[in-house]
PDB file of N, CA and C in Angstrom:
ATOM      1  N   UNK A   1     -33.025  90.451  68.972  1.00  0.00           N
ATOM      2  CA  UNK A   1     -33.642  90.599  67.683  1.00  0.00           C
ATOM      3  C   UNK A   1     -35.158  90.651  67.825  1.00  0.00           C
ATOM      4  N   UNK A   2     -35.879  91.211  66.530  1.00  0.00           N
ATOM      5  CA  UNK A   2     -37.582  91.680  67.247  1.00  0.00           C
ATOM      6  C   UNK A   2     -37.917  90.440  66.308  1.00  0.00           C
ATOM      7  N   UNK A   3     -38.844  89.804  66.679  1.00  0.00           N
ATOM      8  CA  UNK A   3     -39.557  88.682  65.578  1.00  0.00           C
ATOM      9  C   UNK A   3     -40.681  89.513  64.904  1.00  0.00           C
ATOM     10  N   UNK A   4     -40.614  88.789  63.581  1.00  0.00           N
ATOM     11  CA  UNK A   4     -41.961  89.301  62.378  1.00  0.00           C
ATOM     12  C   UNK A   4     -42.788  88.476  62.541  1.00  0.00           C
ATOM     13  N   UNK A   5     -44.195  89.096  62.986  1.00  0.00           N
ATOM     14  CA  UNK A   5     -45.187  88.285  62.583  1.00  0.00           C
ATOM     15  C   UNK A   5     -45.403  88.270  61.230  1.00  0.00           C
ATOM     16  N   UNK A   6     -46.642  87.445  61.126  1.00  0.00           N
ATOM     17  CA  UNK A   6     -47.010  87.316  59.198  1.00  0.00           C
ATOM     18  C   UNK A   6     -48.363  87.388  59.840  1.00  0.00           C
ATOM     19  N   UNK A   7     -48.799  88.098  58.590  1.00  0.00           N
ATOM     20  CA  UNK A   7     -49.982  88.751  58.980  1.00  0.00           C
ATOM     21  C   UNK A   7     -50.475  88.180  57.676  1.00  0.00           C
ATOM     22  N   UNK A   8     -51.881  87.577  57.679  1.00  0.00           N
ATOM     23  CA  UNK A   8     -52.538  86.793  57.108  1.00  0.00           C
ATOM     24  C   UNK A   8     -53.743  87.729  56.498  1.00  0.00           C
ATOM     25  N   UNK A   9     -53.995  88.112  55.045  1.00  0.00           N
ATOM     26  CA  UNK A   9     -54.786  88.963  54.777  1.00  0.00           C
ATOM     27  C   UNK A   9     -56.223  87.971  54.012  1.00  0.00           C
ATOM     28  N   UNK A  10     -57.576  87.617  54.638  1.00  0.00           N
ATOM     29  CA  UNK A  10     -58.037  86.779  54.123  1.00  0.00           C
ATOM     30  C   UNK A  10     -59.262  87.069  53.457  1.00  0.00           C
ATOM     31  N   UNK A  11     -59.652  87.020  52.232  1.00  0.00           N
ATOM     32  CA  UNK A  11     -60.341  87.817  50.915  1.00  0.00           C
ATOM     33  C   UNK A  11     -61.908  86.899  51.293  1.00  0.00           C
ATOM     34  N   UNK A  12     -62.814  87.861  51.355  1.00  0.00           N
ATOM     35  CA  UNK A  12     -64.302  87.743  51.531  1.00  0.00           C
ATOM     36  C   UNK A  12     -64.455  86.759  50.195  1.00  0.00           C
ATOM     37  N   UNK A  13     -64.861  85.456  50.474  1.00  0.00           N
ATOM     38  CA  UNK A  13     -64.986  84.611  49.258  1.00  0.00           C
ATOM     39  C   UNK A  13     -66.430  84.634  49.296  1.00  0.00           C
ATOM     40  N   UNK A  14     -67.157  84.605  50.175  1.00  0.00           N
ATOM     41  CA  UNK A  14     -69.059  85.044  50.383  1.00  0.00           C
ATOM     42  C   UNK A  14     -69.757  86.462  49.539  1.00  0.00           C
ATOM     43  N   UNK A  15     -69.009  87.471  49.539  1.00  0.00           N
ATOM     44  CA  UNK A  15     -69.262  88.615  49.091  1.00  0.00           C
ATOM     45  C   UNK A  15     -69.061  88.506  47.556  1.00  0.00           C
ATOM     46  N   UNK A  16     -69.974  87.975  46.373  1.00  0.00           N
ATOM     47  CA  UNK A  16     -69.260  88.565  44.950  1.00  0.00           C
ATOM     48  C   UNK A  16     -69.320  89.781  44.438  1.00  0.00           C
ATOM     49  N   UNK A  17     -68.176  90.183  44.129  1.00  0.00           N
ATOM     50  CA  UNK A  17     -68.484  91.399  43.707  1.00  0.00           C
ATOM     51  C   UNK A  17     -69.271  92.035  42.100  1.00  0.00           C
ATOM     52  N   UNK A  18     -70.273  92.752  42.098  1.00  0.00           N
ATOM     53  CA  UNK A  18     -70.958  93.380  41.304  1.00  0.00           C
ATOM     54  C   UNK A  18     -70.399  93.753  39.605  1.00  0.00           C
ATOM     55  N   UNK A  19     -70.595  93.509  38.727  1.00  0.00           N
ATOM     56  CA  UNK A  19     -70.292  94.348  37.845  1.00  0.00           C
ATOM     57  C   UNK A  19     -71.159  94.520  37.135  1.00  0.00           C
ATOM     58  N   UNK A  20     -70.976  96.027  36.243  1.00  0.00           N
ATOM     59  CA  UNK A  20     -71.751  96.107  35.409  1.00  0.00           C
ATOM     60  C   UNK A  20     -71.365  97.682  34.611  1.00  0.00           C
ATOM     61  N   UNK A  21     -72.327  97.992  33.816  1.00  0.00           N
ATOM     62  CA  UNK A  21     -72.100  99.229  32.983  1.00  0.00           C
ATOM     63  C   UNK A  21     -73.556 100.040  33.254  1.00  0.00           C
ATOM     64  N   UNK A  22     -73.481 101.309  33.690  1.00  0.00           N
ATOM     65  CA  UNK A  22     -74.479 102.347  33.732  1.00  0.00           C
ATOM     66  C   UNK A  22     -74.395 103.111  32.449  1.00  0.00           C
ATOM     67  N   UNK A  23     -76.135 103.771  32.174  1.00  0.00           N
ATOM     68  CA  UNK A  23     -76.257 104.362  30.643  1.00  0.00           C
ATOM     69  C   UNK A  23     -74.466 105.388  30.541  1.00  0.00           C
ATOM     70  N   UNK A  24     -74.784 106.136  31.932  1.00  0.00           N
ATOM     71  CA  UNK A  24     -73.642 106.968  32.303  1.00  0.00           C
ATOM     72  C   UNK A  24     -72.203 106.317  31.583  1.00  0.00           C
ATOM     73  N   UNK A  25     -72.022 105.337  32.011  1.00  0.00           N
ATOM     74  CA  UNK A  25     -70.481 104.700  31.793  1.00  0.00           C
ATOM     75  C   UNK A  25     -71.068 104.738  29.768  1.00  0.00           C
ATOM     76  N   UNK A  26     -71.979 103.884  29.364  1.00  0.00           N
ATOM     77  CA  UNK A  26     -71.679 104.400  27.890  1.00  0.00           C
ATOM     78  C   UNK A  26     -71.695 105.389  27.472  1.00  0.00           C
ATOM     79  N   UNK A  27     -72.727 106.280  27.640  1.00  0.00           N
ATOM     80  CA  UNK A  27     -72.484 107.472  27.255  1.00  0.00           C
ATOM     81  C   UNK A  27     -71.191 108.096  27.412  1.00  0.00           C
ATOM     82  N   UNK A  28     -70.299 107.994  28.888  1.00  0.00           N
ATOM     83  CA  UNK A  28     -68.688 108.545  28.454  1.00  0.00           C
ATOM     84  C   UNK A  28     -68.255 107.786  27.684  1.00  0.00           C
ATOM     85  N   UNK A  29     -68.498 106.529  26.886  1.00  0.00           N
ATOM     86  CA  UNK A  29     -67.776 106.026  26.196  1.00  0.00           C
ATOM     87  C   UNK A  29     -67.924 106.337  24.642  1.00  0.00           C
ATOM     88  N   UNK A  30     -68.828 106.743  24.524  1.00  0.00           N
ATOM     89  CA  UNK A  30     -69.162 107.568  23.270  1.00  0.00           C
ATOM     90  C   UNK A  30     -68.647 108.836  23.286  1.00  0.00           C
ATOM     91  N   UNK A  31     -68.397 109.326  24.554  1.00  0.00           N
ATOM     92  CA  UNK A  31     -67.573 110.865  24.605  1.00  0.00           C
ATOM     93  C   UNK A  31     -66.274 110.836  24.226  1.00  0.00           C
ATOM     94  N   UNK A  32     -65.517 109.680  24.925  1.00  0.00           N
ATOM     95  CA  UNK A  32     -64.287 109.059  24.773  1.00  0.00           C
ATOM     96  C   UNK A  32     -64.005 109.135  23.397  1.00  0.00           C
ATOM     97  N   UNK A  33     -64.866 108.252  22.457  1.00  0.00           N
ATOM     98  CA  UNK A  33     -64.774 107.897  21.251  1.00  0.00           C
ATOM     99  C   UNK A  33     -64.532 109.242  20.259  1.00  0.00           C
ATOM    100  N   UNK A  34     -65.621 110.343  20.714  1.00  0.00           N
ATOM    101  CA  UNK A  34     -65.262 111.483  19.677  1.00  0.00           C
ATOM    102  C   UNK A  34     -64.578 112.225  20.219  1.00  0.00           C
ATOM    103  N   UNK A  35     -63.778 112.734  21.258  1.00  0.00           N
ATOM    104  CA  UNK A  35     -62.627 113.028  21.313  1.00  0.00           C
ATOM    105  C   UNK A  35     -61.783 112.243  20.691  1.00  0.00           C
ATOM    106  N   UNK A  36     -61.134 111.284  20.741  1.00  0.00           N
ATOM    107  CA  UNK A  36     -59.919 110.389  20.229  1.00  0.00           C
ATOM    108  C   UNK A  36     -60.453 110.691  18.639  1.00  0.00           C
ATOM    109  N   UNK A  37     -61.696 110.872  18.082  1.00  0.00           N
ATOM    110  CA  UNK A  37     -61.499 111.126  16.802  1.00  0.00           C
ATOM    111  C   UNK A  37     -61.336 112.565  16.437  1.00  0.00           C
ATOM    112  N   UNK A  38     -61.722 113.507  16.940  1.00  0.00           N
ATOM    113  CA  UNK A  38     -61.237 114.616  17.142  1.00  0.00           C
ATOM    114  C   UNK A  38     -59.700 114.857  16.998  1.00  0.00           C
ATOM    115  N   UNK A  39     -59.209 113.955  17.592  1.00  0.00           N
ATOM    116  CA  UNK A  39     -57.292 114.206  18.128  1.00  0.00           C
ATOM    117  C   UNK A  39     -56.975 113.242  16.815  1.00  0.00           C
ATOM    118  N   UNK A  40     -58.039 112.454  16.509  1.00  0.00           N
ATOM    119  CA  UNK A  40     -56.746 112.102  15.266  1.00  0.00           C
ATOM    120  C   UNK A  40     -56.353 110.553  16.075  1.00  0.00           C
ATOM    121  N   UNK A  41     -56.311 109.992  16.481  1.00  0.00           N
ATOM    122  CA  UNK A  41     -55.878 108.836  17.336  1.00  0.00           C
ATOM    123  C   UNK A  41     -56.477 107.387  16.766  1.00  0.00           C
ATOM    124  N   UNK A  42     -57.364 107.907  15.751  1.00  0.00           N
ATOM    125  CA  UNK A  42     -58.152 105.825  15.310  1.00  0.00           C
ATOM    126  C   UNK A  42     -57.115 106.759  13.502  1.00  0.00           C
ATOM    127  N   UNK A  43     -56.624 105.044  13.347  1.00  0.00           N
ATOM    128  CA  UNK A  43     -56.217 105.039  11.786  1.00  0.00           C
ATOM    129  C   UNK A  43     -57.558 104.950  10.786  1.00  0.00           C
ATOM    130  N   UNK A  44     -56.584 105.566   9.871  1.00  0.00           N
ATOM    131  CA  UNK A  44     -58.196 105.249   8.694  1.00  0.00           C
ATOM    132  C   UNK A  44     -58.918 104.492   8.463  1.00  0.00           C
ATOM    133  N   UNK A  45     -58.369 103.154   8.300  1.00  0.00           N
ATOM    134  CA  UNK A  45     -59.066 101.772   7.736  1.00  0.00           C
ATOM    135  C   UNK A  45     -59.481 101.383   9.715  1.00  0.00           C
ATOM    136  N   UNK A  46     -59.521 101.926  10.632  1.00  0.00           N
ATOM    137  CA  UNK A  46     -60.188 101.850  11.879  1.00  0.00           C
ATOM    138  C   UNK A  46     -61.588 102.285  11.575  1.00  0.00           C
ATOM    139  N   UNK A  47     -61.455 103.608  11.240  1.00  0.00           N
ATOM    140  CA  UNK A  47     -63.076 104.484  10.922  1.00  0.00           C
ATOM    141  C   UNK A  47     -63.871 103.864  11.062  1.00  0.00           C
ATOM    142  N   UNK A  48     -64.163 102.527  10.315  1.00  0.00           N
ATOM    143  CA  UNK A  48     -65.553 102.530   9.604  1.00  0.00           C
ATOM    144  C   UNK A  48     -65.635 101.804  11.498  1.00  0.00           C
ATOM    145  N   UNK A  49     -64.986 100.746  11.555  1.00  0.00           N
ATOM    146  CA  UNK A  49     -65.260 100.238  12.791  1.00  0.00           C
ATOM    147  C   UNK A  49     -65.525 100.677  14.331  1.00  0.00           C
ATOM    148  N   UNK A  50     -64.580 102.137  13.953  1.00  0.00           N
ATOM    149  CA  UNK A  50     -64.564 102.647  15.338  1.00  0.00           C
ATOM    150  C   UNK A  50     -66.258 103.502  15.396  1.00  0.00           C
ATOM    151  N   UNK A  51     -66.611 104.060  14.308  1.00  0.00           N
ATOM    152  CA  UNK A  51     -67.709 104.797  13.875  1.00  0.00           C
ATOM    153  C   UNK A  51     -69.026 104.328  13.990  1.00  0.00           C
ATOM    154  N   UNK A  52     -68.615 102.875  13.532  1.00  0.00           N
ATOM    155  CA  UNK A  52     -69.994 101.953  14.190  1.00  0.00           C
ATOM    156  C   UNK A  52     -70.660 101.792  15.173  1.00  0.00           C
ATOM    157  N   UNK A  53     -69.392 101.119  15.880  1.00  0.00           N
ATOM    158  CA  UNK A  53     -69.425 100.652  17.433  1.00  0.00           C
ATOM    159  C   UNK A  53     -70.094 102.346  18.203  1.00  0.00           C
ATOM    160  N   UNK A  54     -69.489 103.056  17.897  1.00  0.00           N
ATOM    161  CA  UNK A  54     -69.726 104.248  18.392  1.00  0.00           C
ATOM    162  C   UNK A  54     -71.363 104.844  18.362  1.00  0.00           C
ATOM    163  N   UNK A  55     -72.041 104.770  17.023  1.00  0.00           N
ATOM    164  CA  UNK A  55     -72.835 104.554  16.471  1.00  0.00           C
ATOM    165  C   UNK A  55     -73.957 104.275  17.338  1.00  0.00           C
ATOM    166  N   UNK A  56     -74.058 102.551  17.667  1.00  0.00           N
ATOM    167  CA  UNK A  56     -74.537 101.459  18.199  1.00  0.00           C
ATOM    168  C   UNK A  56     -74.507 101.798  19.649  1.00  0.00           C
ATOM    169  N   UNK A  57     -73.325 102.448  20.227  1.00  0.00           N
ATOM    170  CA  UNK A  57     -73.514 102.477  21.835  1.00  0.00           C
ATOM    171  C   UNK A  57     -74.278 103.920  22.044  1.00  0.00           C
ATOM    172  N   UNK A  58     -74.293 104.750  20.764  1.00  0.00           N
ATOM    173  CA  UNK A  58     -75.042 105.865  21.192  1.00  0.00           C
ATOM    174  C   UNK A  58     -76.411 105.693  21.153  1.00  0.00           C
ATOM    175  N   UNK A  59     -77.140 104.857  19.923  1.00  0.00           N
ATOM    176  CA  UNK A  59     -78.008 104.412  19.983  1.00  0.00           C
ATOM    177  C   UNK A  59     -78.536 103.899  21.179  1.00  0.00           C
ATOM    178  N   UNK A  60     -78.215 102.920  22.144  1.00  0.00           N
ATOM    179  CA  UNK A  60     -78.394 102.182  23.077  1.00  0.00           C
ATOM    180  C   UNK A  60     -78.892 103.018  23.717  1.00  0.00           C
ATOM    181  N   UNK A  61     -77.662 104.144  24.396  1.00  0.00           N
ATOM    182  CA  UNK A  61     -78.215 104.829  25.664  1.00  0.00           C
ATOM    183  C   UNK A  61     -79.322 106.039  25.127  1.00  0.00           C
ATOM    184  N   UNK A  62     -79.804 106.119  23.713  1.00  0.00           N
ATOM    185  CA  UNK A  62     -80.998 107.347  23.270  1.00  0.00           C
ATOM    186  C   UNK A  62     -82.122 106.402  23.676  1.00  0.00           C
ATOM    187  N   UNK A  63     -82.120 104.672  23.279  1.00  0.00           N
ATOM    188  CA  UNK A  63     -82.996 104.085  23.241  1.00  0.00           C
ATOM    189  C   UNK A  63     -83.302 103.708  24.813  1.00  0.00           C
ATOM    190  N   UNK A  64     -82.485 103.860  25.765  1.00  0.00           N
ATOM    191  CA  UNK A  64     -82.768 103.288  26.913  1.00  0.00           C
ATOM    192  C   UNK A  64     -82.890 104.553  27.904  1.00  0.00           C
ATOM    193  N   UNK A  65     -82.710 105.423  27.333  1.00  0.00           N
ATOM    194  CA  UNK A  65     -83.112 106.725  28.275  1.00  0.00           C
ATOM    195  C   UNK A  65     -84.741 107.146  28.376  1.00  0.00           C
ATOM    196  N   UNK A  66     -84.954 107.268  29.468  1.00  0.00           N
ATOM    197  CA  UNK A  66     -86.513 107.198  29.257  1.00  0.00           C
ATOM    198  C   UNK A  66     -86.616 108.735  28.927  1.00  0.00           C
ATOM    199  N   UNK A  67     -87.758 108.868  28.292  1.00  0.00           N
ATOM    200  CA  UNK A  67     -88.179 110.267  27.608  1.00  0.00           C
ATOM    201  C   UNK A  67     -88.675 111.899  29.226  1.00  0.00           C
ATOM    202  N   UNK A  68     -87.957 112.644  28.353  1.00  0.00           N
ATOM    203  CA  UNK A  68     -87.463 113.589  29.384  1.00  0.00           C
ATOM    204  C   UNK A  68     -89.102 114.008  29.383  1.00  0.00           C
ATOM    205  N   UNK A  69     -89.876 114.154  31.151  1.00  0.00           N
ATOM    206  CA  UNK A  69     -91.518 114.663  30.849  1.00  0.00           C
ATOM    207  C   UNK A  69     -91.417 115.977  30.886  1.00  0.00           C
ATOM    208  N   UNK A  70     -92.200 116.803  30.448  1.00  0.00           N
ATOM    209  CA  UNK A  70     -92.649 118.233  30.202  1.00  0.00           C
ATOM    210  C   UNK A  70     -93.680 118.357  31.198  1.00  0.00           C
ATOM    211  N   UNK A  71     -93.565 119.923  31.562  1.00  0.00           N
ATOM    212  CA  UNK A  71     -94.465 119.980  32.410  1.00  0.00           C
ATOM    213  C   UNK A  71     -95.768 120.580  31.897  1.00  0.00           C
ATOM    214  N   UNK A  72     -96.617 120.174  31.917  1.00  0.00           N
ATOM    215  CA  UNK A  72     -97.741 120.928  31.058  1.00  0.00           C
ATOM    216  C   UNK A  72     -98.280 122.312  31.068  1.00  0.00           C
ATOM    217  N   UNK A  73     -98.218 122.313  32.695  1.00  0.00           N
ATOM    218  CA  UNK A  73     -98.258 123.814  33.026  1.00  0.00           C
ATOM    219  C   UNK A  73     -97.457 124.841  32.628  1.00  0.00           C
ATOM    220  N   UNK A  74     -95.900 124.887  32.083  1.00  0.00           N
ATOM    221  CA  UNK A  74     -95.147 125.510  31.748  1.00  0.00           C
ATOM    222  C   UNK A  74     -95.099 126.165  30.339  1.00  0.00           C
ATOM    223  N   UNK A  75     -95.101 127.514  30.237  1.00  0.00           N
ATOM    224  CA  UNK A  75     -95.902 128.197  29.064  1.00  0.00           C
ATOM    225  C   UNK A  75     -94.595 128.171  27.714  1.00  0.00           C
ATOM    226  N   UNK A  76     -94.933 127.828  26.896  1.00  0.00           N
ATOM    227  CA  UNK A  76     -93.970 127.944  25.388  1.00  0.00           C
ATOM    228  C   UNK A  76     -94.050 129.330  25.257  1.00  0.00           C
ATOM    229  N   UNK A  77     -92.860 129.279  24.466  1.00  0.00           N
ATOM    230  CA  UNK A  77     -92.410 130.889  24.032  1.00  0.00           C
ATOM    231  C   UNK A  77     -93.703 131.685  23.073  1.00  0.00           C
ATOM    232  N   UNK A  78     -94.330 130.451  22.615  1.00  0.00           N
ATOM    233  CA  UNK A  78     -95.469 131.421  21.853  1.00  0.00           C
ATOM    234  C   UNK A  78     -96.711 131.872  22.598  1.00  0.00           C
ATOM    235  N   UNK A  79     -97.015 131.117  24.056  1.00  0.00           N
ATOM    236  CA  UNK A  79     -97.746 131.630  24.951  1.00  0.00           C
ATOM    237  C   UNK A  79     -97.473 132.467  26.292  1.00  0.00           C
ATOM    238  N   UNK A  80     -97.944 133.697  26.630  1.00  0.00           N
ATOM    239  CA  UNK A  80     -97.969 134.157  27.731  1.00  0.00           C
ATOM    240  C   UNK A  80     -98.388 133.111  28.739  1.00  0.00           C
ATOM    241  N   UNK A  81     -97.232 134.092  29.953  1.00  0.00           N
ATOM    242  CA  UNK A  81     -97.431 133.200  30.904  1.00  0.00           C
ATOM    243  C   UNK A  81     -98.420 133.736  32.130  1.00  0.00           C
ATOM    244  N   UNK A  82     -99.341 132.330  32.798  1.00  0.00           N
ATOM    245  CA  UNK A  82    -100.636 133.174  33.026  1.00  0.00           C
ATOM    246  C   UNK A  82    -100.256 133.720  34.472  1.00  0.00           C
ATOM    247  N   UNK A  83    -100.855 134.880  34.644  1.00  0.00           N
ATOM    248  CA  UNK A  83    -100.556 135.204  36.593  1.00  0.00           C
ATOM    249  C   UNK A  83    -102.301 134.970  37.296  1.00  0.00           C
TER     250      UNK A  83
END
């Protein structure tokens, strides 16, 4: 007969692991949100709640996105561009 070892699997208790949420992760969660309302999937008397929350996390990631810079050099449609 072959003998079984036991094999001992032993979990890094030194290492904690990380969590957290990136703007990224809310923002799909606001994507999430208007699809499923799209499909019809939150009940009515949900709305006001689901609409909020939704609301509030979009807010977050407009307010925590830092402002996109312009380049100054780059000519608007109402100015020629110089050679």
């Amino acid at each position: 007969m072959s003998e079984v070892e036991d094999v001992v699997v032993e979990e890094a208790v030194d290492a904690p692991q990380e969590v957290g949420l990136s703007l990224v992760d809310i923002a799909n969660a606001v994507n999430f949100i208007d699809v499923m309302s799209q499909r019809g999937a939150v009940k009515g008397e949900e709305l006001e709640m689901v609409g909020s929350f939704r609301n509030r996390l979009a807010a977050f990631v407009q307010a925590s996105t830092p402002p996109q810079e312009t380049d100054a050099e780059a000519p608007t449609a109402d100015e020629p561009a110089a050679e």
